[in-house]
C-alpha atoms as a PDB file:
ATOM      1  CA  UNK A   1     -15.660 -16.706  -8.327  1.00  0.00           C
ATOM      2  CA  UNK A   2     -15.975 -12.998  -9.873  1.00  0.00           C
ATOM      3  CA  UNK A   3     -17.746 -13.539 -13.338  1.00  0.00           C
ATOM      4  CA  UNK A   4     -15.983 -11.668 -16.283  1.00  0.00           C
ATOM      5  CA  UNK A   5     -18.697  -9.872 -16.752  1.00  0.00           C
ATOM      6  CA  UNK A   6     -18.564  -8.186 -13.539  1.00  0.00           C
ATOM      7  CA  UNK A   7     -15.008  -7.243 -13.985  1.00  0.00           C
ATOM      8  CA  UNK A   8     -15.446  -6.079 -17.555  1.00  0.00           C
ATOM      9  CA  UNK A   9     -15.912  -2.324 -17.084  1.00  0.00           C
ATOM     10  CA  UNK A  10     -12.313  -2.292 -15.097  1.00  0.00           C
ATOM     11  CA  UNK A  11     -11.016  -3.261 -18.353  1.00  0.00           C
ATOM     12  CA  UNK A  12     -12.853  -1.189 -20.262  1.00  0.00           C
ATOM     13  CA  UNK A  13     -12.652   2.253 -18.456  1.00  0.00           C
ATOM     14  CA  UNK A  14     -10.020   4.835 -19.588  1.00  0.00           C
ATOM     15  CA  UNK A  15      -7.713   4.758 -15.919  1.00  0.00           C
ATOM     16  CA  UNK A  16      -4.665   6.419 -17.270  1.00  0.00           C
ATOM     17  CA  UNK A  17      -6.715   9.852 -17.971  1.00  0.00           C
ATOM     18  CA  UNK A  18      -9.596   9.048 -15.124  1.00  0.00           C
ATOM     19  CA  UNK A  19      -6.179   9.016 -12.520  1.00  0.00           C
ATOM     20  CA  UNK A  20      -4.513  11.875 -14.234  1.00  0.00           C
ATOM     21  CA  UNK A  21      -7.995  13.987 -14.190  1.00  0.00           C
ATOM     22  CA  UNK A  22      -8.161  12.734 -10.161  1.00  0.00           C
ATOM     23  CA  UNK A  23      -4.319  13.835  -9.748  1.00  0.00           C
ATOM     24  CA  UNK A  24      -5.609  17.311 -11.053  1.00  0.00           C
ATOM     25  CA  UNK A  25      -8.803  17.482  -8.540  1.00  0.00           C
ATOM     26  CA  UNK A  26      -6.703  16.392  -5.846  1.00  0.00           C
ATOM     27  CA  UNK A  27      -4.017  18.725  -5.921  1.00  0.00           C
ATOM     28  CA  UNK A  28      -6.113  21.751  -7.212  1.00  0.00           C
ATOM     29  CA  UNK A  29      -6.624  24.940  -4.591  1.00  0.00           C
ATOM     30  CA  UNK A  30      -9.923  26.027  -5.229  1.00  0.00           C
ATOM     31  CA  UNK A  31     -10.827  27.414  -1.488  1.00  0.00           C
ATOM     32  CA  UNK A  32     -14.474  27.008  -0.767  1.00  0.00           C
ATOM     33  CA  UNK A  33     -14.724  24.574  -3.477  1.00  0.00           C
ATOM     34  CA  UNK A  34     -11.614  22.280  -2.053  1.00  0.00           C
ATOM     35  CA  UNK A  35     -13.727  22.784   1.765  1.00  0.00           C
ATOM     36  CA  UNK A  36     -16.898  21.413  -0.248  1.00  0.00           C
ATOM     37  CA  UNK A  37     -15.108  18.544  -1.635  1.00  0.00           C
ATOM     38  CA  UNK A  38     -13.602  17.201   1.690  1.00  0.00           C
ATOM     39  CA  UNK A  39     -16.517  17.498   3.395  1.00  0.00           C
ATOM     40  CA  UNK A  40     -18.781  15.703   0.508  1.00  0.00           C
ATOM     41  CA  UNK A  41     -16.150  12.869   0.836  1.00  0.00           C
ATOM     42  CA  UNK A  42     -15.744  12.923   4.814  1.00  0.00           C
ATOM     43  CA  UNK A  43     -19.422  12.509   5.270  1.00  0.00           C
ATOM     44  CA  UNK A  44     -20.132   9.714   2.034  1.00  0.00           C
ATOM     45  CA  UNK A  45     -17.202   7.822   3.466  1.00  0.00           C
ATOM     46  CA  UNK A  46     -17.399   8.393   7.401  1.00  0.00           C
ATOM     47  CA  UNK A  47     -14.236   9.727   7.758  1.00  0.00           C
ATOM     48  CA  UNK A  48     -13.529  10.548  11.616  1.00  0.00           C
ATOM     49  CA  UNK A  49     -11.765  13.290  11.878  1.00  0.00           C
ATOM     50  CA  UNK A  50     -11.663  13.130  15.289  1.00  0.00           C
ATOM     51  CA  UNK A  51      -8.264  11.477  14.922  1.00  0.00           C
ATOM     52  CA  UNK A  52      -6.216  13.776  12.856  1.00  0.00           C
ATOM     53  CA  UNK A  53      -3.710  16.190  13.938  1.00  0.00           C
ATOM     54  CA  UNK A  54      -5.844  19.205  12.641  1.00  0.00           C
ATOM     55  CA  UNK A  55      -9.524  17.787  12.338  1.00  0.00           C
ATOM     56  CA  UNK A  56     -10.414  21.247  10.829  1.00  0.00           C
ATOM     57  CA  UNK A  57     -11.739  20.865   7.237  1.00  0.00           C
ATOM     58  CA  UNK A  58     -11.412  24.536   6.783  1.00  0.00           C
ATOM     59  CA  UNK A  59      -7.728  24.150   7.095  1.00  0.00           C
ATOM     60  CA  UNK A  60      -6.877  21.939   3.990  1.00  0.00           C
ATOM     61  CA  UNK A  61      -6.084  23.701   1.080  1.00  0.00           C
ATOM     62  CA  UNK A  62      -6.227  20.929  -1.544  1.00  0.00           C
ATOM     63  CA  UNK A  63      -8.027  17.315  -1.844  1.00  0.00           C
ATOM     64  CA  UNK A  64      -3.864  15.887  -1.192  1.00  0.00           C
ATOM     65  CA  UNK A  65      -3.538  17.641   1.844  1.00  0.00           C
ATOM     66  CA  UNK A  66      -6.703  16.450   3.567  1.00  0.00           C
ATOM     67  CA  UNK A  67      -6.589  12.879   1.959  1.00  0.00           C
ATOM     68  CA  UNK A  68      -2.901  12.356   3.521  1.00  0.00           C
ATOM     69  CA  UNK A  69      -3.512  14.182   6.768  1.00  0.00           C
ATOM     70  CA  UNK A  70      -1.357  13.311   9.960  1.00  0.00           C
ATOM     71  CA  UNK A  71      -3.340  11.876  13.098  1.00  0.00           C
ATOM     72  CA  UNK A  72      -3.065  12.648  16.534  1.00  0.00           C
ATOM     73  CA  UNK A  73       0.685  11.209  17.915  1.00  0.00           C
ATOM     74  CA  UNK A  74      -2.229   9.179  20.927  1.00  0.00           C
ATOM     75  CA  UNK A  75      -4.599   8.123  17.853  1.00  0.00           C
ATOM     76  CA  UNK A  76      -2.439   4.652  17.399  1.00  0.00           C
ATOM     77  CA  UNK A  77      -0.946   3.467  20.069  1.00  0.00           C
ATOM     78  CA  UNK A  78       1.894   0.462  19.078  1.00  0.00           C
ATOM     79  CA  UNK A  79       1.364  -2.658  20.228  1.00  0.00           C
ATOM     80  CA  UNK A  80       3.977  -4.773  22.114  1.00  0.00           C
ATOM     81  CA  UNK A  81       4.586  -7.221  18.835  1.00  0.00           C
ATOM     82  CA  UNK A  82       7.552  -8.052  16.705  1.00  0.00           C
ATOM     83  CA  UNK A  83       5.672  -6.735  13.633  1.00  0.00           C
ATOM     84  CA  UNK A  84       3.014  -4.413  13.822  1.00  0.00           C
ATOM     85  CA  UNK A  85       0.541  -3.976  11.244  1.00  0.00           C
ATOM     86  CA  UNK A  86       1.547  -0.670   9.104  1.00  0.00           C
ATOM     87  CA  UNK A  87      -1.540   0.674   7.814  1.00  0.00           C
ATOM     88  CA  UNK A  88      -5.104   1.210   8.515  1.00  0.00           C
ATOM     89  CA  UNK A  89      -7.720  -1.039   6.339  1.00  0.00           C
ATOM     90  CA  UNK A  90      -8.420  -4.378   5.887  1.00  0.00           C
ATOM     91  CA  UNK A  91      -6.479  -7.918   5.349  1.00  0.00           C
ATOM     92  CA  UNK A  92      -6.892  -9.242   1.603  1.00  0.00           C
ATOM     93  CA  UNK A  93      -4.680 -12.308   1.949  1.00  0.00           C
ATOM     94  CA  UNK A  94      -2.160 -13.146   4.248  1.00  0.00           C
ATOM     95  CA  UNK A  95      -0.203 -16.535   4.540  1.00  0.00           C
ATOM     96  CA  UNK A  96       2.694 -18.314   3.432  1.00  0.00           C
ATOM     97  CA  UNK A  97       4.275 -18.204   0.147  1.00  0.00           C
ATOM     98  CA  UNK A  98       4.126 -21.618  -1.785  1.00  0.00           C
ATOM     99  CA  UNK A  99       7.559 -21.660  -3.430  1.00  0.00           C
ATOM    100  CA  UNK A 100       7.154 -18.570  -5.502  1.00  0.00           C
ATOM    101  CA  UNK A 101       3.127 -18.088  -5.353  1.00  0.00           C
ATOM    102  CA  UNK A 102       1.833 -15.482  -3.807  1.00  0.00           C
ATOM    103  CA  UNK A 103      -2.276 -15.797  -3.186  1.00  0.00           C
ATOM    104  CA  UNK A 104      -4.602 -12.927  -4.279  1.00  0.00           C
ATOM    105  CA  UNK A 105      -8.088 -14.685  -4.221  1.00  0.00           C
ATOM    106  CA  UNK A 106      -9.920 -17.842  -5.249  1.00  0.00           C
ATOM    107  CA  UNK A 107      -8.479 -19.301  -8.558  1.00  0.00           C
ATOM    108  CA  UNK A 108      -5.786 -16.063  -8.682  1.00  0.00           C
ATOM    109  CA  UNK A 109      -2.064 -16.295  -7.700  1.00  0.00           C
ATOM    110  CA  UNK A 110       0.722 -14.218  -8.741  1.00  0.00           C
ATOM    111  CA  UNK A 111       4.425 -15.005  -8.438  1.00  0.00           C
ATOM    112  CA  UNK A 112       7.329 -13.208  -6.028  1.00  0.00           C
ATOM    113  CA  UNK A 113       9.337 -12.625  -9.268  1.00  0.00           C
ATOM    114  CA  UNK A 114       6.842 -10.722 -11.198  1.00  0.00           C
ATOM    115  CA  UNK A 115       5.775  -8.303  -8.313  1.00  0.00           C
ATOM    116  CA  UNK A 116       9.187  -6.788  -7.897  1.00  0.00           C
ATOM    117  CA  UNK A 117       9.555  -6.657 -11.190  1.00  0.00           C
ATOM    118  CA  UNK A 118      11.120  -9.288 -12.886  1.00  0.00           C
ATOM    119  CA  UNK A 119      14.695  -9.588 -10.376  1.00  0.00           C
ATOM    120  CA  UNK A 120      14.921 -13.468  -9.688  1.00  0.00           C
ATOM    121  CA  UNK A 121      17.258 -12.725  -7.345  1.00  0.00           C
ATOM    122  CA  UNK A 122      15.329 -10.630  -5.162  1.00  0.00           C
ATOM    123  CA  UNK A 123      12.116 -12.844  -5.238  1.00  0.00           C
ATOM    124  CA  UNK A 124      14.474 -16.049  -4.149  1.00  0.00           C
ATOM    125  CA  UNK A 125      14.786 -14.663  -0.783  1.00  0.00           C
ATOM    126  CA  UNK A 126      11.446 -15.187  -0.757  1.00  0.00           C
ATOM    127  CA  UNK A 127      10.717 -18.359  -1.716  1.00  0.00           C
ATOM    128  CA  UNK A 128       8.092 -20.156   0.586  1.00  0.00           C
ATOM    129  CA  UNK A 129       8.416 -17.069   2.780  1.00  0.00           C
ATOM    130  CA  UNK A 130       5.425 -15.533   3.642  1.00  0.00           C
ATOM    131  CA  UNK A 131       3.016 -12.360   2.517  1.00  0.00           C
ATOM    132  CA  UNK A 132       0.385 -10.032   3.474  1.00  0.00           C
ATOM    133  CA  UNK A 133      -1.845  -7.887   0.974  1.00  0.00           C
ATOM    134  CA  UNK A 134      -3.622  -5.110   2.583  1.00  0.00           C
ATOM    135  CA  UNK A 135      -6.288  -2.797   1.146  1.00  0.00           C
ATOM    136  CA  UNK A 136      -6.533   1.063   1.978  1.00  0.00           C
ATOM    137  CA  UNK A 137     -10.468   2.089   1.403  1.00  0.00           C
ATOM    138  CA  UNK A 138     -10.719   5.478   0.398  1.00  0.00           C
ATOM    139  CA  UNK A 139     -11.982   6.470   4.166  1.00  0.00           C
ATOM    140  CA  UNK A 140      -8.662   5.053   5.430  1.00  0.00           C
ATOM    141  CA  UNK A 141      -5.680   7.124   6.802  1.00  0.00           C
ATOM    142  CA  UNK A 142      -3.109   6.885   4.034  1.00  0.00           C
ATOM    143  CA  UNK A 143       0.308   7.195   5.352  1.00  0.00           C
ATOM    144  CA  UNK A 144       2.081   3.741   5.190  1.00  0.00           C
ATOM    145  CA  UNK A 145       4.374   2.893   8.385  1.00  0.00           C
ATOM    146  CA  UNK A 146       7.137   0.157   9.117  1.00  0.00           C
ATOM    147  CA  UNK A 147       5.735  -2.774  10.784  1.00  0.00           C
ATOM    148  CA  UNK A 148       9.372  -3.488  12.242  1.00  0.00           C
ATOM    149  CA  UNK A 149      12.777  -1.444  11.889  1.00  0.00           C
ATOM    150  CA  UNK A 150      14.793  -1.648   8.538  1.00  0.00           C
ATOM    151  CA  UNK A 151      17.377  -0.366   6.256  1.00  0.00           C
ATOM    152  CA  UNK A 152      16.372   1.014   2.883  1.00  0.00           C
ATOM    153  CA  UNK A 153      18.747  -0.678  -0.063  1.00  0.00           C
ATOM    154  CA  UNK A 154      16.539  -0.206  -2.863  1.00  0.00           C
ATOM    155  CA  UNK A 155      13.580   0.893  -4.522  1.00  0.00           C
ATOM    156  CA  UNK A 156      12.073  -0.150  -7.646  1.00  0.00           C
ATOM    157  CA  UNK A 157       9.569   1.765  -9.765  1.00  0.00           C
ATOM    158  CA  UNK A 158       7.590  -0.718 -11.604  1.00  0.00           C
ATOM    159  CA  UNK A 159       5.092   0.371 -14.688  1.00  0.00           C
ATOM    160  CA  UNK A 160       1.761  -1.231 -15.046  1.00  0.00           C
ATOM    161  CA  UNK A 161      -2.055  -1.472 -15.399  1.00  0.00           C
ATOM    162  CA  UNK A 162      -4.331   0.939 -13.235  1.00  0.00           C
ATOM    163  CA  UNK A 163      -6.866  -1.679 -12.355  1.00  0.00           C
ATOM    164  CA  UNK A 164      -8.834  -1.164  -9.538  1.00  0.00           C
ATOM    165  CA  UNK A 165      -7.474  -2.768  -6.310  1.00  0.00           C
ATOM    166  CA  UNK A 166     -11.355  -3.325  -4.799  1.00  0.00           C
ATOM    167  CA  UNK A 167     -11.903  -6.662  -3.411  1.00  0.00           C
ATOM    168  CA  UNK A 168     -13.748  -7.474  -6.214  1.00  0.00           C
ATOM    169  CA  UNK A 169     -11.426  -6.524  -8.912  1.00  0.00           C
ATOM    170  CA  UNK A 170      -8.946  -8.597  -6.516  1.00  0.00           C
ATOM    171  CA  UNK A 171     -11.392 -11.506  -6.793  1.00  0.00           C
ATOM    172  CA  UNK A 172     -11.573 -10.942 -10.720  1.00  0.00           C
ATOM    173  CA  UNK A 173      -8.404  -9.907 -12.456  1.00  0.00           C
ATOM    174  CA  UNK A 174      -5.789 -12.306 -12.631  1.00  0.00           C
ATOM    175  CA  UNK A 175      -2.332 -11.044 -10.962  1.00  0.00           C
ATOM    176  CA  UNK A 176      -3.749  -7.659 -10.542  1.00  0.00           C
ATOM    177  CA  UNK A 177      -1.151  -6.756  -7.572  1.00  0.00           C
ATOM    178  CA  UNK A 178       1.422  -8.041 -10.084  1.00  0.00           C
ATOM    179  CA  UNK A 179       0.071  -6.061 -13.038  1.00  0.00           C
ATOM    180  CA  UNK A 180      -0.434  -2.809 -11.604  1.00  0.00           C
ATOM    181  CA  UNK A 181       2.089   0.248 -11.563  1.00  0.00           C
ATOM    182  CA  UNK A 182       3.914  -0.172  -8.141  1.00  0.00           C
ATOM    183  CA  UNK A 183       6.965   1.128  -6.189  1.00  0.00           C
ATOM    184  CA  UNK A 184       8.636  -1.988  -4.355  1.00  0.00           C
ATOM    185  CA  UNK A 185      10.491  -1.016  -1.382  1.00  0.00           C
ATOM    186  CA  UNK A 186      13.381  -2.897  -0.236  1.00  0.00           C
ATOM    187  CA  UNK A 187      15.121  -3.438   3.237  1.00  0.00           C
ATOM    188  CA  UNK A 188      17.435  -5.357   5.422  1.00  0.00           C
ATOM    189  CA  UNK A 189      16.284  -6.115   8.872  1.00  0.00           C
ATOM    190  CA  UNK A 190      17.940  -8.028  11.994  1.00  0.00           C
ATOM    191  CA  UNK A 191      15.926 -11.305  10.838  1.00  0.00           C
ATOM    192  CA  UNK A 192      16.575 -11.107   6.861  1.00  0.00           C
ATOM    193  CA  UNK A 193      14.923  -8.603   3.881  1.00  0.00           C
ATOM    194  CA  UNK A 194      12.115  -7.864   4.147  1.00  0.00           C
ATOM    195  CA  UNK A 195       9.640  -5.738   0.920  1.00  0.00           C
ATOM    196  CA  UNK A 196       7.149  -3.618   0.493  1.00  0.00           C
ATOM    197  CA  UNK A 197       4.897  -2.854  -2.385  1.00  0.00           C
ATOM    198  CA  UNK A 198       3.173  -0.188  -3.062  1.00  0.00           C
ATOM    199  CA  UNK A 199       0.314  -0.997  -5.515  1.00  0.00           C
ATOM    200  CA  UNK A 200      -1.102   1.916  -7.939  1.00  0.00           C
ATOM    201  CA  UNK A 201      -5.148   1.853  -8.745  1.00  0.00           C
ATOM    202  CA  UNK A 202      -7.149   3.818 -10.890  1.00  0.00           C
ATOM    203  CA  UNK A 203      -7.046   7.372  -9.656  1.00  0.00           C
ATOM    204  CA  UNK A 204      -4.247   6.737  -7.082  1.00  0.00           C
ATOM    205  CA  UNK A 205      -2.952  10.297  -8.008  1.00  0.00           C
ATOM    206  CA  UNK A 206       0.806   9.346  -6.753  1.00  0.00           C
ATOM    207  CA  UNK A 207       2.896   7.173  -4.621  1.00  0.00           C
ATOM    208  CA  UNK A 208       6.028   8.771  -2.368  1.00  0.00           C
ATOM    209  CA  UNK A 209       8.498   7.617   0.026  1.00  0.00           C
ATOM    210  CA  UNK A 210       9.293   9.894   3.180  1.00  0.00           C
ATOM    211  CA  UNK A 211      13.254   9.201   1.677  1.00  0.00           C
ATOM    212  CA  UNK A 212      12.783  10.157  -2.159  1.00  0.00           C
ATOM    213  CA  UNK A 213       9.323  12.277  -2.312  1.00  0.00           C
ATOM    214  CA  UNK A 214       6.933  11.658  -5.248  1.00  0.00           C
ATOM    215  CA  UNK A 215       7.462   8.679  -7.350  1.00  0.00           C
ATOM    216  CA  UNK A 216       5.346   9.504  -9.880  1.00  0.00           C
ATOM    217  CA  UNK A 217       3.992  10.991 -11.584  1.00  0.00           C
ATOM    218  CA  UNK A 218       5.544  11.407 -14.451  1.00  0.00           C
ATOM    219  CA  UNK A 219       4.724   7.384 -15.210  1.00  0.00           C
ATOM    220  CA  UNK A 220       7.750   6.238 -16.520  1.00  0.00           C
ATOM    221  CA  UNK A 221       7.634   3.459 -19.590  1.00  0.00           C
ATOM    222  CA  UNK A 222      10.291   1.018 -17.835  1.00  0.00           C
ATOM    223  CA  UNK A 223      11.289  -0.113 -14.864  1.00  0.00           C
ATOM    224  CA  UNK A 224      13.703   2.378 -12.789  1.00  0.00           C
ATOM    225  CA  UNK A 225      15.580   1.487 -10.016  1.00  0.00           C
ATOM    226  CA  UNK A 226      17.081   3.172  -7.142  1.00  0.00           C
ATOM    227  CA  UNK A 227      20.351   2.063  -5.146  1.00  0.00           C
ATOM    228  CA  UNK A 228      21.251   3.215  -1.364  1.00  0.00           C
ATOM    229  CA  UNK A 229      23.758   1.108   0.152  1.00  0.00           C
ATOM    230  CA  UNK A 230      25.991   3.951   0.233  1.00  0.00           C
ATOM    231  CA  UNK A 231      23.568   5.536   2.135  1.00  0.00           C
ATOM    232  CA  UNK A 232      22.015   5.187   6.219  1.00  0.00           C
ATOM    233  CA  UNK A 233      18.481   5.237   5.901  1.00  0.00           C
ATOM    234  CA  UNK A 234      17.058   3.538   8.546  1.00  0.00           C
ATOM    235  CA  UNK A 235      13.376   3.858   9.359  1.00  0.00           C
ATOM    236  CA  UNK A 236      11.961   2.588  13.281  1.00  0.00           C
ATOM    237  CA  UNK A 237       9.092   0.485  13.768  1.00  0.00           C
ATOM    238  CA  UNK A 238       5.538   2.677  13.679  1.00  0.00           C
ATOM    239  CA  UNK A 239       7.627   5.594  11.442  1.00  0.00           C
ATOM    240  CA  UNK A 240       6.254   6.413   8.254  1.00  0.00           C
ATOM    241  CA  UNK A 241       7.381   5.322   4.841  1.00  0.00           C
ATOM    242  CA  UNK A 242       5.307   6.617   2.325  1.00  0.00           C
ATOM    243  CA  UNK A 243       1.850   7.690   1.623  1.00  0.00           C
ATOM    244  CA  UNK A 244      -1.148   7.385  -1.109  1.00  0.00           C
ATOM    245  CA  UNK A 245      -3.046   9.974  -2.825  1.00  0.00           C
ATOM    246  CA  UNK A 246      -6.467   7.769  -2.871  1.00  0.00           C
ATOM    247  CA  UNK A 247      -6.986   4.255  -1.903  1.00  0.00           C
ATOM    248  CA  UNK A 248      -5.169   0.966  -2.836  1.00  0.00           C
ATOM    249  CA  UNK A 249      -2.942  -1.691  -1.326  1.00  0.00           C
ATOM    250  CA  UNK A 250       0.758  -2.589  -0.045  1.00  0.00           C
ATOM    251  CA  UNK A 251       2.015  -6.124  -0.177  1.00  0.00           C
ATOM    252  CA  UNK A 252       4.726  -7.263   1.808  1.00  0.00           C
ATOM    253  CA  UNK A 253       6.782  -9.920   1.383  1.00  0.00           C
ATOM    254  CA  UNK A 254       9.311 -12.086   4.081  1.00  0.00           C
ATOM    255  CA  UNK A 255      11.648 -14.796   4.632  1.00  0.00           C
ATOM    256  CA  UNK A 256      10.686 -18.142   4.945  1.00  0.00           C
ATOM    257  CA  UNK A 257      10.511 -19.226   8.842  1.00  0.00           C
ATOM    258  CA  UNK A 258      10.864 -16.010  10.217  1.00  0.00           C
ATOM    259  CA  UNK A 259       7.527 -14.688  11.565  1.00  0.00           C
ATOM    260  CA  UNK A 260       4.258 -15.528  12.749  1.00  0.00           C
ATOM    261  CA  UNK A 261       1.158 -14.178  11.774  1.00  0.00           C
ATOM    262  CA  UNK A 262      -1.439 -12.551  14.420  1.00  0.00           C
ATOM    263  CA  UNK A 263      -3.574 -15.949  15.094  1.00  0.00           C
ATOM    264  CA  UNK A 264      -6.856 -13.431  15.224  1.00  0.00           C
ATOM    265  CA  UNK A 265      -5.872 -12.358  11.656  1.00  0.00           C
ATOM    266  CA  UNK A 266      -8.830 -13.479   9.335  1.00  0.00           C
ATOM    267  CA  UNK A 267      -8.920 -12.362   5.152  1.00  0.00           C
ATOM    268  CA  UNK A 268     -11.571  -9.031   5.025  1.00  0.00           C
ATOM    269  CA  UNK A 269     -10.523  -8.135   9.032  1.00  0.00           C
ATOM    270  CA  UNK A 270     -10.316  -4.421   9.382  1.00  0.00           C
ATOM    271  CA  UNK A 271      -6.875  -3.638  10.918  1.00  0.00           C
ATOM    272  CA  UNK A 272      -5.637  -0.919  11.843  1.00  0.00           C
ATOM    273  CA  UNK A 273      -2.021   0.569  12.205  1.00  0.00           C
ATOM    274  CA  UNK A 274      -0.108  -0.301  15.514  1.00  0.00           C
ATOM    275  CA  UNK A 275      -1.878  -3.457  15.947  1.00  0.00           C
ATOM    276  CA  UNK A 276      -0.304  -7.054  16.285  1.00  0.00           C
ATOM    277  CA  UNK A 277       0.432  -8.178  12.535  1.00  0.00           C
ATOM    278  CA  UNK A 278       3.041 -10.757  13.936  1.00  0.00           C
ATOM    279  CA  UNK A 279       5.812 -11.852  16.019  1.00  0.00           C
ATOM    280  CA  UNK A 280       8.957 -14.059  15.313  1.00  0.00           C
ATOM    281  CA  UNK A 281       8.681 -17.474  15.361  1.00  0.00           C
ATOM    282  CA  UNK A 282      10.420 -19.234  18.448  1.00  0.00           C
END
């Protein structure tokens, strides 16, 4: 168990204007100064840029565009699985829902109905479904895909905390997923809805969706909600959804008795997108 006192600075440190100062930085053009920046961070954080689409530093012309850079089309190659694992990073929790609790770590849970912001109705299709948190380190490619086809119906901006989304915050702040700004991201599939979250962190400069753009900023007081069942947006398996500017996490959320999970799945694994995350259960 995290002591308080090793979580107390994330309470204590001023997110909203550290993230707003980082959302600056990162979108800033400052030429040689943006080139010295990427490479400071692709060398502290072991970035391989071997995989991206243009592995030329000199090419970026702000923080954003490196930090959400394509990769090569052969860099992640899908794997024959009913659900494939949409992001590059590592496994937080992972399991099944017990009735409405979703686990975040040791001695922390955090319900279905307060991650998607309060709609009882939503979370119910959920109920003793099953979950999967995973973290994005800062050296991680940040474009979120669809671990199985879907149809968008709705998305729901959620306000919140800026909390850290570490491991060890994650060990230390009680429903941090659930307390955190997020966008929740809701579709219909062949086998049921499926959801997922996109969790804000301090200096997570912005969230979008390849459908709407940039969900914030501006950081809206309340929750706002978007409808699209009048609409045909339907993303493929492996095509991206959204993105990060700077690290954090996505947690998805699906019906009970529906899926599977990847029996060489283990909490802290390093995944990466394309692999097995699960198949349907027979």
């Amino acid at each position: 168990m995290v002591s308080r006192l090793a979580v107390l600075p994330h309470y204590l440190l001023p997110k909203g204007a550290l993230t707003n100062f980082a959302g600056r930085v990162a979108g800033a053009k400052w030429g040689g100064k943006t080139t010295w920046l990427i490479r400071w961070f692709v060398g502290k954080y072991n970035v391989n840029m071997d995989e991206a689409l243009d592995p030329n530093i000199e090419h970026y012309s702000s923080f954003n565009e490196f930090f959400t850079r394509a990769l090569r089309p052969d860099a992640r190659p899908m794997a024959d699985a009913d659900y494939i694992c949409p992001i590059d990073g590592r496994i937080s929790q992972f399991g099944a829902i017990k009735d409405d609790q979703i686990f975040q770590a040791k001695g922390h849970n955090f319900t279905t109905t307060a991650l998607v912001g309060g709609d009882a109705e939503l979370a119910a299709k959920f109920q003793n479904g099953s979950f999967a948190n995973l973290y994005l380190s800062p050296r991680d490619y940040h474009r979120i895909h669809m671990p199985c086809d879907g149809r968008l119906t709705r998305m729901i901006y959620v306000p919140g905390e800026l909390f850290s989304v570490s491991p060890a915050a994650a060990r230390g702040i009680p429903g941090l997923f659930a307390r955190n700004e997020r966008v929740v991201c809701v579709f219909d599939t062949a086998h049921g809805p499926f959801v997922m979250t996109l969790v804000g962190a301090t200096i997570v400069g912005s969230m979008a969706t390849v459908w709407h753009g940039v969900v914030n900023p501006p950081r809206m007081p309340h929750v706002c909600e978007w409808q699209y069942d009048d609409q045909d947006i339907v993303l493929k398996k492996g095509e991206e959804l959204g993105r990060f500017l700077l690290g954090s996490t996505v947690v998805m959320l699906f019906p009970k008795d529906v899926l599977s999970f990847n029996p060489s799945w283990q909490p802290a694994g390093a995944v990466q997108l394309g692999q097995a995350m699960a198949n349907l259960k027979k």
